[in-house]
PDB file of N, CA and C in Angstrom:
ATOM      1  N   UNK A   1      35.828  56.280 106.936  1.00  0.00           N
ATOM      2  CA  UNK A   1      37.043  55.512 106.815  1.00  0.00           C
ATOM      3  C   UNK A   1      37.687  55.822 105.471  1.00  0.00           C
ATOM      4  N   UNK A   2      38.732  56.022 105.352  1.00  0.00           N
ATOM      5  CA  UNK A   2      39.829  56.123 104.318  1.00  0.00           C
ATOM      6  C   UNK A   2      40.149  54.846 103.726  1.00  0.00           C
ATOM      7  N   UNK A   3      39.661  54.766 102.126  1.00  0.00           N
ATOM      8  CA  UNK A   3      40.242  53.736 101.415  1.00  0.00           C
ATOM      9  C   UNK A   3      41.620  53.799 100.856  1.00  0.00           C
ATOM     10  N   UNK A   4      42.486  52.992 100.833  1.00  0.00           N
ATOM     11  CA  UNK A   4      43.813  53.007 100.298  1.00  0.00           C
ATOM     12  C   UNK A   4      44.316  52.110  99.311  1.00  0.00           C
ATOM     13  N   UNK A   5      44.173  52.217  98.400  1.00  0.00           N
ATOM     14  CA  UNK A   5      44.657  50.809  97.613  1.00  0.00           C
ATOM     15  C   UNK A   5      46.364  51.303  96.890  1.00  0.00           C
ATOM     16  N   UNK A   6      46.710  49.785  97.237  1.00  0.00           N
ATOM     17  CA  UNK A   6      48.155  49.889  97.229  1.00  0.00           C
ATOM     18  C   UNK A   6      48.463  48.529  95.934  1.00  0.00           C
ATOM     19  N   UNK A   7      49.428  49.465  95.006  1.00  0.00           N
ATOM     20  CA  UNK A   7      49.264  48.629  93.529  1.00  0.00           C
ATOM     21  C   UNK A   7      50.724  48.301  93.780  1.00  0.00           C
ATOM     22  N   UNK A   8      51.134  46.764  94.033  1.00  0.00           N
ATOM     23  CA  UNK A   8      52.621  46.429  93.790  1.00  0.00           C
ATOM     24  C   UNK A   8      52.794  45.418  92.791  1.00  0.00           C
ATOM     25  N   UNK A   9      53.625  44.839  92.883  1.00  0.00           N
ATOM     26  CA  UNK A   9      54.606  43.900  92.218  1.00  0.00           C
ATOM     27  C   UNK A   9      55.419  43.036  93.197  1.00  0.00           C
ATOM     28  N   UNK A  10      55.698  41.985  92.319  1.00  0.00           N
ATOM     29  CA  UNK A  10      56.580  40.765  92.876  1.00  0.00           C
ATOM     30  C   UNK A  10      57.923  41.567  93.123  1.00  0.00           C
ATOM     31  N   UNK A  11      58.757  41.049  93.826  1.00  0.00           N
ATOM     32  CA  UNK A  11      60.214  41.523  94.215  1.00  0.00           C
ATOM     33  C   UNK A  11      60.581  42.891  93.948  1.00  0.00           C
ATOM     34  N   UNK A  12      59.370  43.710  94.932  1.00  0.00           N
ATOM     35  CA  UNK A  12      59.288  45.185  95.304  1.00  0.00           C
ATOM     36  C   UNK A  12      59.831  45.204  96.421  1.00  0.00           C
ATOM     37  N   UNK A  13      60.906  46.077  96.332  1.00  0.00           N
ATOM     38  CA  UNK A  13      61.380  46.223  97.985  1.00  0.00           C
ATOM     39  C   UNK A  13      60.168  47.709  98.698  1.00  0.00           C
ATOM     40  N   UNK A  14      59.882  48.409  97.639  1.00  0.00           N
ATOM     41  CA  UNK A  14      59.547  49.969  98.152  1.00  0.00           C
ATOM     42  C   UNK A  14      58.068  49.336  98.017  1.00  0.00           C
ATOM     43  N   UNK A  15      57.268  48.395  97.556  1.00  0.00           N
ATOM     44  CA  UNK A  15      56.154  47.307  97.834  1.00  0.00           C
ATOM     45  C   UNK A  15      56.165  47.158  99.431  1.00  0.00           C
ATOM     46  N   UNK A  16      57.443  46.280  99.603  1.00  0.00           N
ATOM     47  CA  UNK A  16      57.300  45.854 101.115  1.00  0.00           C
ATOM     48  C   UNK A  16      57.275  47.227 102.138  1.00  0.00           C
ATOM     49  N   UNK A  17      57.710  47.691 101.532  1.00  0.00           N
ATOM     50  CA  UNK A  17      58.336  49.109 102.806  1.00  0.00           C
ATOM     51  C   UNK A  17      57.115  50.036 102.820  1.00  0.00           C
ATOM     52  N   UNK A  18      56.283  50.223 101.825  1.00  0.00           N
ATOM     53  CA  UNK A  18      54.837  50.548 101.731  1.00  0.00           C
ATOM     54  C   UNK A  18      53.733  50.069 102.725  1.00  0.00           C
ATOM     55  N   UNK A  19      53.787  49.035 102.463  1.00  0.00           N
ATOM     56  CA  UNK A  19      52.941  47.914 103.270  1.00  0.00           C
ATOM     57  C   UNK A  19      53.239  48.446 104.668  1.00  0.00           C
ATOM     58  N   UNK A  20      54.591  48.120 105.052  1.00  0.00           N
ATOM     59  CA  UNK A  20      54.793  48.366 106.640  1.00  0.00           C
ATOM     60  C   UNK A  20      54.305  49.822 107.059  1.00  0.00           C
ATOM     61  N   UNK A  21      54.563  50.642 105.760  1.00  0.00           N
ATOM     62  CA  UNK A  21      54.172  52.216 106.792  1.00  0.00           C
ATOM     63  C   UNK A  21      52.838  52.102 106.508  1.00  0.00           C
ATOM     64  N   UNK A  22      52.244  51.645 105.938  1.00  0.00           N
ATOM     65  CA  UNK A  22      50.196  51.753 105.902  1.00  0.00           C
ATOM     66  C   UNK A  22      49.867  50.627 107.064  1.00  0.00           C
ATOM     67  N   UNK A  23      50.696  49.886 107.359  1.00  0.00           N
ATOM     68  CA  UNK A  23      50.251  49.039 108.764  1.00  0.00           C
ATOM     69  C   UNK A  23      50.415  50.044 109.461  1.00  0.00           C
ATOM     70  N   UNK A  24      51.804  50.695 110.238  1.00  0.00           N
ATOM     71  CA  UNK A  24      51.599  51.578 111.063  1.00  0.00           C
ATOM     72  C   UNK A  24      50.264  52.859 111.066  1.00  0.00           C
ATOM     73  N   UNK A  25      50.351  53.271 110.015  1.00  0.00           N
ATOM     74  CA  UNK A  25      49.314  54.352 109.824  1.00  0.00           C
ATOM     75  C   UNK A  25      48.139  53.826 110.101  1.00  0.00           C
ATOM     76  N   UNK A  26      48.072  52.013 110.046  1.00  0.00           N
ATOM     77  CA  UNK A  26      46.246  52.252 110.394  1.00  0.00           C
ATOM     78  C   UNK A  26      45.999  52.115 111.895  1.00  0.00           C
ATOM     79  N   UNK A  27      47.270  51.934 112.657  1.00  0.00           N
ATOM     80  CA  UNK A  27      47.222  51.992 113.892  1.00  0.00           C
ATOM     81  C   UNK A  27      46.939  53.144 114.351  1.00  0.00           C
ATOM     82  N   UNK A  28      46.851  54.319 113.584  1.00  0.00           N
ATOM     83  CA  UNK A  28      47.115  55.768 114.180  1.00  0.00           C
ATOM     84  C   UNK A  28      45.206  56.406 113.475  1.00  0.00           C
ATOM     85  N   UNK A  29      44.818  56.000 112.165  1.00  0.00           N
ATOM     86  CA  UNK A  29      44.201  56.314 111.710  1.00  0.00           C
ATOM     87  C   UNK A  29      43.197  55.372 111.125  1.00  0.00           C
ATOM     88  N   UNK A  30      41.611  55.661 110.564  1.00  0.00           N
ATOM     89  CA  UNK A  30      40.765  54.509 110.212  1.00  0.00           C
ATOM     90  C   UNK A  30      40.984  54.377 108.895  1.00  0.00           C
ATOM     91  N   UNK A  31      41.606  53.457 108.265  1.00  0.00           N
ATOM     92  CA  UNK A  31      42.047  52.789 107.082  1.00  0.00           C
ATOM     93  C   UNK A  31      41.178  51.887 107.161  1.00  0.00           C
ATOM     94  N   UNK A  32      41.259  51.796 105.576  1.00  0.00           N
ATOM     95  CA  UNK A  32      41.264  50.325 104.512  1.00  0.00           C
ATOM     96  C   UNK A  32      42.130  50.164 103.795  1.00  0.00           C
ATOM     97  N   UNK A  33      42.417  49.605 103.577  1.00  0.00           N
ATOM     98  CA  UNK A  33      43.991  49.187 102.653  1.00  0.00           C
ATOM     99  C   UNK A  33      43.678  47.765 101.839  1.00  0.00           C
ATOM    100  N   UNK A  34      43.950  47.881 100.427  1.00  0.00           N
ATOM    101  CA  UNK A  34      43.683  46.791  99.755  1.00  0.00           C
ATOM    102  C   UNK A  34      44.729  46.921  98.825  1.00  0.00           C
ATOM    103  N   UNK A  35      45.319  45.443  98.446  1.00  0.00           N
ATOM    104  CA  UNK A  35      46.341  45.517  97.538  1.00  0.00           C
ATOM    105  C   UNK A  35      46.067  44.959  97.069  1.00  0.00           C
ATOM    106  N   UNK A  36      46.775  45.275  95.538  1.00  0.00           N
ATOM    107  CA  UNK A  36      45.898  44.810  94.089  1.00  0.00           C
ATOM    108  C   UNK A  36      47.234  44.588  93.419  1.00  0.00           C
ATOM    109  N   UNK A  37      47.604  43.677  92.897  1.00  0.00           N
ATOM    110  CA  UNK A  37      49.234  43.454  91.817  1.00  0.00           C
ATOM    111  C   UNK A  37      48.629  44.243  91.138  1.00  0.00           C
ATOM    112  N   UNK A  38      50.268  44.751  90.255  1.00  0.00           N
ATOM    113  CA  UNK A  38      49.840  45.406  89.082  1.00  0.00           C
ATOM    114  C   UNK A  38      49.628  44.785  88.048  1.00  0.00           C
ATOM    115  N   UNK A  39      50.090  43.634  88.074  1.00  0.00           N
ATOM    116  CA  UNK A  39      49.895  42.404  86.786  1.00  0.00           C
ATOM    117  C   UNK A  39      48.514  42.142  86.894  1.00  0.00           C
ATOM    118  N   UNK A  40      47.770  42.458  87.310  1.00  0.00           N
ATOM    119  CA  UNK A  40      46.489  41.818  87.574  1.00  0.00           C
ATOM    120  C   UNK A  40      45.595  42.872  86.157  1.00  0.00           C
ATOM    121  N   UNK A  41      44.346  42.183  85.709  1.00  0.00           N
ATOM    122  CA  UNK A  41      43.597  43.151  85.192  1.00  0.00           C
ATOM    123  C   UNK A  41      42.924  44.618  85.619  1.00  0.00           C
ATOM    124  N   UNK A  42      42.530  43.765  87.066  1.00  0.00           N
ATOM    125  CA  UNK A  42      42.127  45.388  87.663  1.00  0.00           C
ATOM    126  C   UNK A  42      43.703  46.415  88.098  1.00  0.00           C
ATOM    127  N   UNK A  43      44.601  45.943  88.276  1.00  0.00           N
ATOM    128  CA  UNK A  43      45.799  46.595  88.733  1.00  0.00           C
ATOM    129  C   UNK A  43      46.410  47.220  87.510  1.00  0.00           C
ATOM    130  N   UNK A  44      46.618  46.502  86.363  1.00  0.00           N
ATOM    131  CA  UNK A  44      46.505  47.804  85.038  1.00  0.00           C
ATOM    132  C   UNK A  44      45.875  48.595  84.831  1.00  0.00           C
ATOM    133  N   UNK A  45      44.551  48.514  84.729  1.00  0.00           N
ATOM    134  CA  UNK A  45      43.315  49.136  84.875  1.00  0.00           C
ATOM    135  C   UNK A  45      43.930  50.523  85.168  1.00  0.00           C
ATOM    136  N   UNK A  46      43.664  50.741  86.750  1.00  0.00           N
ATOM    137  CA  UNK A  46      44.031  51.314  87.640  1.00  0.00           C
ATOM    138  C   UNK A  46      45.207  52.421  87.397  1.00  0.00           C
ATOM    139  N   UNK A  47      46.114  51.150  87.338  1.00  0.00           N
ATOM    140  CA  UNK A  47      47.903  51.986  86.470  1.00  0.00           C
ATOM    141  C   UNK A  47      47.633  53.309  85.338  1.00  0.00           C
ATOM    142  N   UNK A  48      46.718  52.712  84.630  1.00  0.00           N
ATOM    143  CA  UNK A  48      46.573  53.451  83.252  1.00  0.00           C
ATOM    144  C   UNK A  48      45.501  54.425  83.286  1.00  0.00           C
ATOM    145  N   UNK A  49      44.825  54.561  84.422  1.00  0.00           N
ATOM    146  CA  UNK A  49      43.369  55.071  84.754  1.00  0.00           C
ATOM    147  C   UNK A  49      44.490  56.401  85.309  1.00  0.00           C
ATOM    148  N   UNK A  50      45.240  56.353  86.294  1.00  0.00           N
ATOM    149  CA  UNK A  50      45.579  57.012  87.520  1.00  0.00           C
ATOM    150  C   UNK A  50      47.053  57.221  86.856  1.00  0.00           C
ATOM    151  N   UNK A  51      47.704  57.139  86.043  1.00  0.00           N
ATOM    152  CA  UNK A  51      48.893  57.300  85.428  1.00  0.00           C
ATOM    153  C   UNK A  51      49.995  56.711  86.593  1.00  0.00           C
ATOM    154  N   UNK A  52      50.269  56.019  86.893  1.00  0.00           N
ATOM    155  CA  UNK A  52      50.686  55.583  87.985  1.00  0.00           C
ATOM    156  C   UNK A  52      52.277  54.536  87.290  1.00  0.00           C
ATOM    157  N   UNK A  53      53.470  55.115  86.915  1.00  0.00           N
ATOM    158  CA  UNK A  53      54.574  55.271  86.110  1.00  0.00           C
ATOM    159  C   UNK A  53      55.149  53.358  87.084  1.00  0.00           C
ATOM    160  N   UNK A  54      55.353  53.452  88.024  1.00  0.00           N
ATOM    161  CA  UNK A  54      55.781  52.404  88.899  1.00  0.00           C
ATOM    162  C   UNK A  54      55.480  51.867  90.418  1.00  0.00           C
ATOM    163  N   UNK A  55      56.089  50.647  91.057  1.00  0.00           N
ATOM    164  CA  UNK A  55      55.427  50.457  91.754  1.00  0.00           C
ATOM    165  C   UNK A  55      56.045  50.581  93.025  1.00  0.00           C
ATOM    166  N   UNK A  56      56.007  50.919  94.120  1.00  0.00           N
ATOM    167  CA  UNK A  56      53.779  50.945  94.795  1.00  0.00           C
ATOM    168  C   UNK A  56      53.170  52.173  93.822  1.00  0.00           C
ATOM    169  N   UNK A  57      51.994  52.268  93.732  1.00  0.00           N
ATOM    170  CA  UNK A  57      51.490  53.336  93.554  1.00  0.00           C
ATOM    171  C   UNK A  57      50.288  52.825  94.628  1.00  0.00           C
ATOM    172  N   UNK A  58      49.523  54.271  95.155  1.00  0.00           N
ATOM    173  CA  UNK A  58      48.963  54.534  96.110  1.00  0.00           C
ATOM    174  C   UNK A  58      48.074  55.276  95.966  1.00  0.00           C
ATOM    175  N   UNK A  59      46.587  54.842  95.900  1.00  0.00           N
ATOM    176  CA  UNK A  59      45.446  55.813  95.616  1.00  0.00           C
ATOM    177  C   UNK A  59      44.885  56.040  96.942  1.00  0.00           C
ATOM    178  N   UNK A  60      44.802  56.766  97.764  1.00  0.00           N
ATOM    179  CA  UNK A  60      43.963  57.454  98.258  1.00  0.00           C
ATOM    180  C   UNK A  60      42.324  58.208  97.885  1.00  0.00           C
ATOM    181  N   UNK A  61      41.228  57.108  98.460  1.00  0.00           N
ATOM    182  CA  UNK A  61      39.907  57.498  98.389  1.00  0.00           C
ATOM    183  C   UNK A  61      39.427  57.949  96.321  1.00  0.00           C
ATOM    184  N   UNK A  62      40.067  57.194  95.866  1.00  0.00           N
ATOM    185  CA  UNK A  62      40.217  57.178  94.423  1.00  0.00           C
ATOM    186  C   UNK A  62      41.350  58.125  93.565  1.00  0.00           C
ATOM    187  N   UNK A  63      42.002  58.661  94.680  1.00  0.00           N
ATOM    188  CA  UNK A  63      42.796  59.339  93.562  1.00  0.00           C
ATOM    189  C   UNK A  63      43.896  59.652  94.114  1.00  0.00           C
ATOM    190  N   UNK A  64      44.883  59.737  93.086  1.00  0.00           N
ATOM    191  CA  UNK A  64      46.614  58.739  92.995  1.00  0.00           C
ATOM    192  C   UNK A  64      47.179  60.254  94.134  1.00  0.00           C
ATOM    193  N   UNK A  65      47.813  59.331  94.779  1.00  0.00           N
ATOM    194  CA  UNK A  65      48.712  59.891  95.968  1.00  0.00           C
ATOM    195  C   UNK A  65      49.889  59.649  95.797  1.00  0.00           C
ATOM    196  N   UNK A  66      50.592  58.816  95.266  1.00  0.00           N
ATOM    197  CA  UNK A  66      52.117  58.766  95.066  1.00  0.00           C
ATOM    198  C   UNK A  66      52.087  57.203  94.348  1.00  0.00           C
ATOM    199  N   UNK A  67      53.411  57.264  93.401  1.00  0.00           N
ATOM    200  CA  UNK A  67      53.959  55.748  93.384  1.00  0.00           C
ATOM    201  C   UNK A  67      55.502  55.638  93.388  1.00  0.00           C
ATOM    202  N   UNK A  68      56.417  54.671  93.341  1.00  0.00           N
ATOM    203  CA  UNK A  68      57.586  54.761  94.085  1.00  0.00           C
ATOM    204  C   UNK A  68      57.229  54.916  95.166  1.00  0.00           C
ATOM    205  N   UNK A  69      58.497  54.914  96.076  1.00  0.00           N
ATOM    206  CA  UNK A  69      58.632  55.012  97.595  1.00  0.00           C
ATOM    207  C   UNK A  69      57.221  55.892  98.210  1.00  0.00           C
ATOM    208  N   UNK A  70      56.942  55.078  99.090  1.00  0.00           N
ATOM    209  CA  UNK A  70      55.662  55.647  99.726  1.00  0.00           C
ATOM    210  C   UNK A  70      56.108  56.977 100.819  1.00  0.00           C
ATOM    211  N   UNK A  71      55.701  58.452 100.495  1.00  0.00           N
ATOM    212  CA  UNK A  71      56.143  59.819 101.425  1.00  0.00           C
ATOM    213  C   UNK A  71      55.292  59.333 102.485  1.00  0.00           C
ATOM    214  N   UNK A  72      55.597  58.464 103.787  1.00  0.00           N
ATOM    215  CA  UNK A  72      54.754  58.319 104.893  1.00  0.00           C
ATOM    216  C   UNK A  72      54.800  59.516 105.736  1.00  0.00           C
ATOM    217  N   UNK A  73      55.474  60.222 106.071  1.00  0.00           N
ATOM    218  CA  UNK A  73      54.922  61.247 106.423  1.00  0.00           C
ATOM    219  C   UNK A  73      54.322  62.595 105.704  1.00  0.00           C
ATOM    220  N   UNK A  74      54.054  63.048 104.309  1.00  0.00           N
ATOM    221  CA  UNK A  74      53.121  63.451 103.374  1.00  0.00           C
ATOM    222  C   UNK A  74      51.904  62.776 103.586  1.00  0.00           C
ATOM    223  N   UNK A  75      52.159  61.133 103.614  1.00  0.00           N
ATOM    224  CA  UNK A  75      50.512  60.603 104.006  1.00  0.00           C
ATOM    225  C   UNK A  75      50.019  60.561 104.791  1.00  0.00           C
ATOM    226  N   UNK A  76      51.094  61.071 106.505  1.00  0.00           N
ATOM    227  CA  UNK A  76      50.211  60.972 107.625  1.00  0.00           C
ATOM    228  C   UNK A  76      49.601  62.164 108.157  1.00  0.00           C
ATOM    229  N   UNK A  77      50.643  63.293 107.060  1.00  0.00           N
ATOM    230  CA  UNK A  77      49.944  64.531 107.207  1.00  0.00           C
ATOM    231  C   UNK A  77      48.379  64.935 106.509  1.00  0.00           C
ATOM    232  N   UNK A  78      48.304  64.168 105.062  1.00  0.00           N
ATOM    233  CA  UNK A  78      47.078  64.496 104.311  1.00  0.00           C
ATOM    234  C   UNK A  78      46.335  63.556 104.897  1.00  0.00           C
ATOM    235  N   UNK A  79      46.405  62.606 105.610  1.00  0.00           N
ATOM    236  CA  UNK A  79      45.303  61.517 106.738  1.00  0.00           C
ATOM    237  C   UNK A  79      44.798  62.283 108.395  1.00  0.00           C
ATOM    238  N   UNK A  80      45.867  62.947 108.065  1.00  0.00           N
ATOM    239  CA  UNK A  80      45.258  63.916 109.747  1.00  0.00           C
ATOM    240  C   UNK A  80      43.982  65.377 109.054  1.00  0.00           C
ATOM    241  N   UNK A  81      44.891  65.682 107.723  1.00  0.00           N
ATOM    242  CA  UNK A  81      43.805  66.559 106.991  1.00  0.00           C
ATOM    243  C   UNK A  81      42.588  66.288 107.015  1.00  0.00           C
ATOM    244  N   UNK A  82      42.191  65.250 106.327  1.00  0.00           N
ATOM    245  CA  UNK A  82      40.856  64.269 106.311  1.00  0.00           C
ATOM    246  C   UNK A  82      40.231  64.506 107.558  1.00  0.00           C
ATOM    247  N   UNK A  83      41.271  63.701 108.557  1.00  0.00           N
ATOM    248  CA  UNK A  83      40.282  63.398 109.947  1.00  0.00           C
ATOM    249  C   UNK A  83      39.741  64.898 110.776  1.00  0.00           C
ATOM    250  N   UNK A  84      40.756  65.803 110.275  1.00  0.00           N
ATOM    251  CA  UNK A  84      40.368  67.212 110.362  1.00  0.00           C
ATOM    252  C   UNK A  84      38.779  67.591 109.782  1.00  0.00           C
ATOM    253  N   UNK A  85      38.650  67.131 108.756  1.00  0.00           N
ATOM    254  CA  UNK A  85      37.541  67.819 107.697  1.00  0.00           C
ATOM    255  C   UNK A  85      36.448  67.052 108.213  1.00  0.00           C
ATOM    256  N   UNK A  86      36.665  65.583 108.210  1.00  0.00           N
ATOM    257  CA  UNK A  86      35.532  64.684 108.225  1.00  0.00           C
ATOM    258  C   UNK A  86      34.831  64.784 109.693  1.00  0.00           C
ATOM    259  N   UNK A  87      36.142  65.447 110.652  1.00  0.00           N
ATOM    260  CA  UNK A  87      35.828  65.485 112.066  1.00  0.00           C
ATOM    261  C   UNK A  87      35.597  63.249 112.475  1.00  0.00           C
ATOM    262  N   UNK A  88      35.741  62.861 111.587  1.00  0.00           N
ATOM    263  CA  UNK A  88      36.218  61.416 112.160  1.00  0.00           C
ATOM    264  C   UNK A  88      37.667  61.309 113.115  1.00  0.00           C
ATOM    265  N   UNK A  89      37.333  60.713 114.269  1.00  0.00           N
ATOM    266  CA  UNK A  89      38.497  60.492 115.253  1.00  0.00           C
ATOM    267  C   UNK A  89      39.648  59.505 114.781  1.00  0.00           C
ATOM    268  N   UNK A  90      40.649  60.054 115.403  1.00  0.00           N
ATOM    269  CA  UNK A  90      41.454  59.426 115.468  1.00  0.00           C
ATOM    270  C   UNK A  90      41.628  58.145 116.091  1.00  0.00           C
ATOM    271  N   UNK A  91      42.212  56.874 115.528  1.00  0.00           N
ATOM    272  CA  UNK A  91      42.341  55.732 116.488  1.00  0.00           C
ATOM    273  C   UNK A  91      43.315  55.726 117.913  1.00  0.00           C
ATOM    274  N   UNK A  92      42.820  55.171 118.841  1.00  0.00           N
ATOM    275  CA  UNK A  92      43.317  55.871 120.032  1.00  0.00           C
ATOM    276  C   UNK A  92      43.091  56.872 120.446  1.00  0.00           C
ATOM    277  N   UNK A  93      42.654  57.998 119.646  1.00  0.00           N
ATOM    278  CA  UNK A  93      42.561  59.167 120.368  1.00  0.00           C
ATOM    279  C   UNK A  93      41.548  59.279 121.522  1.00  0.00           C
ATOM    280  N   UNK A  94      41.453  60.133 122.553  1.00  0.00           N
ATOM    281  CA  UNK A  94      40.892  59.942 123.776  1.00  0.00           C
ATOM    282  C   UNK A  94      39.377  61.421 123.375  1.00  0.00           C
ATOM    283  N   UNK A  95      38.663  60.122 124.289  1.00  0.00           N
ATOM    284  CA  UNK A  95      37.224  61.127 123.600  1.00  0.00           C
ATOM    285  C   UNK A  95      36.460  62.327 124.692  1.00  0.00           C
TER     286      UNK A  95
END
C-alpha cells in the first residue's frame, strides 16, 4: 500500500482540491492518505525536512512529490508505476 501524506492549511482552496483528487485515486489504487496541518509540529517538521515552499505539499512513501496544486494525473501515472513494480493490483482490477 502507498502512503500519502498530505500537508495543508486552513482556507486552502488547492488543500481542498487535493483532497478530492487523492479520494478519487484511492478508488482506483491502494492508498493511505493522512493529513497533517502545516501549523502543526509534525507538519513543520515535515515542511522543513522535505523543503516543501507551500501548501498542499504531498509526500509520497516519504518523499516530496509536489506542493501547490496537486499534478493528479503525474500522480496517477507514478501510482500505476509502483503498482507496476510492486506487481500489487489494482483496486477493481479484475483478477
Amino acid at each position: 500500500m502507498t502512503r500519502i501524506i498530505l500537508l495543508t492549511q486552513a482556507s486552502c482552496v488547492s488543500c481542498e482540491q487535493a483532497k478530492i483528487a487523492l479520494a478519487r485515486l484511492a478508488l482506483e489504487f491502494p492508498l493511505e492518505v493522512e493529513e497533517i496541518p502545516l501549523g502543526s509540529e509534525t507538519g513543520r517538521a515535515l515542511a522543513l525536512r522535505h523543503a516543501v515552499a507551500f501548501a498542499p505539499g504531498v509526500l509520497v512513501d516519504g518523499a516530496l512529490f509536489s506542493y501547490g496544486r496537486l499534478p493528479e494525473k503525474k500522480l496517477r501515472h507514478q501510482l500505476s508505476q509502483l503498482v507496476k513494480m510492486t506487481g500489487a493490483a489494482r483496486i477493481g482490477a479484475s483478477e
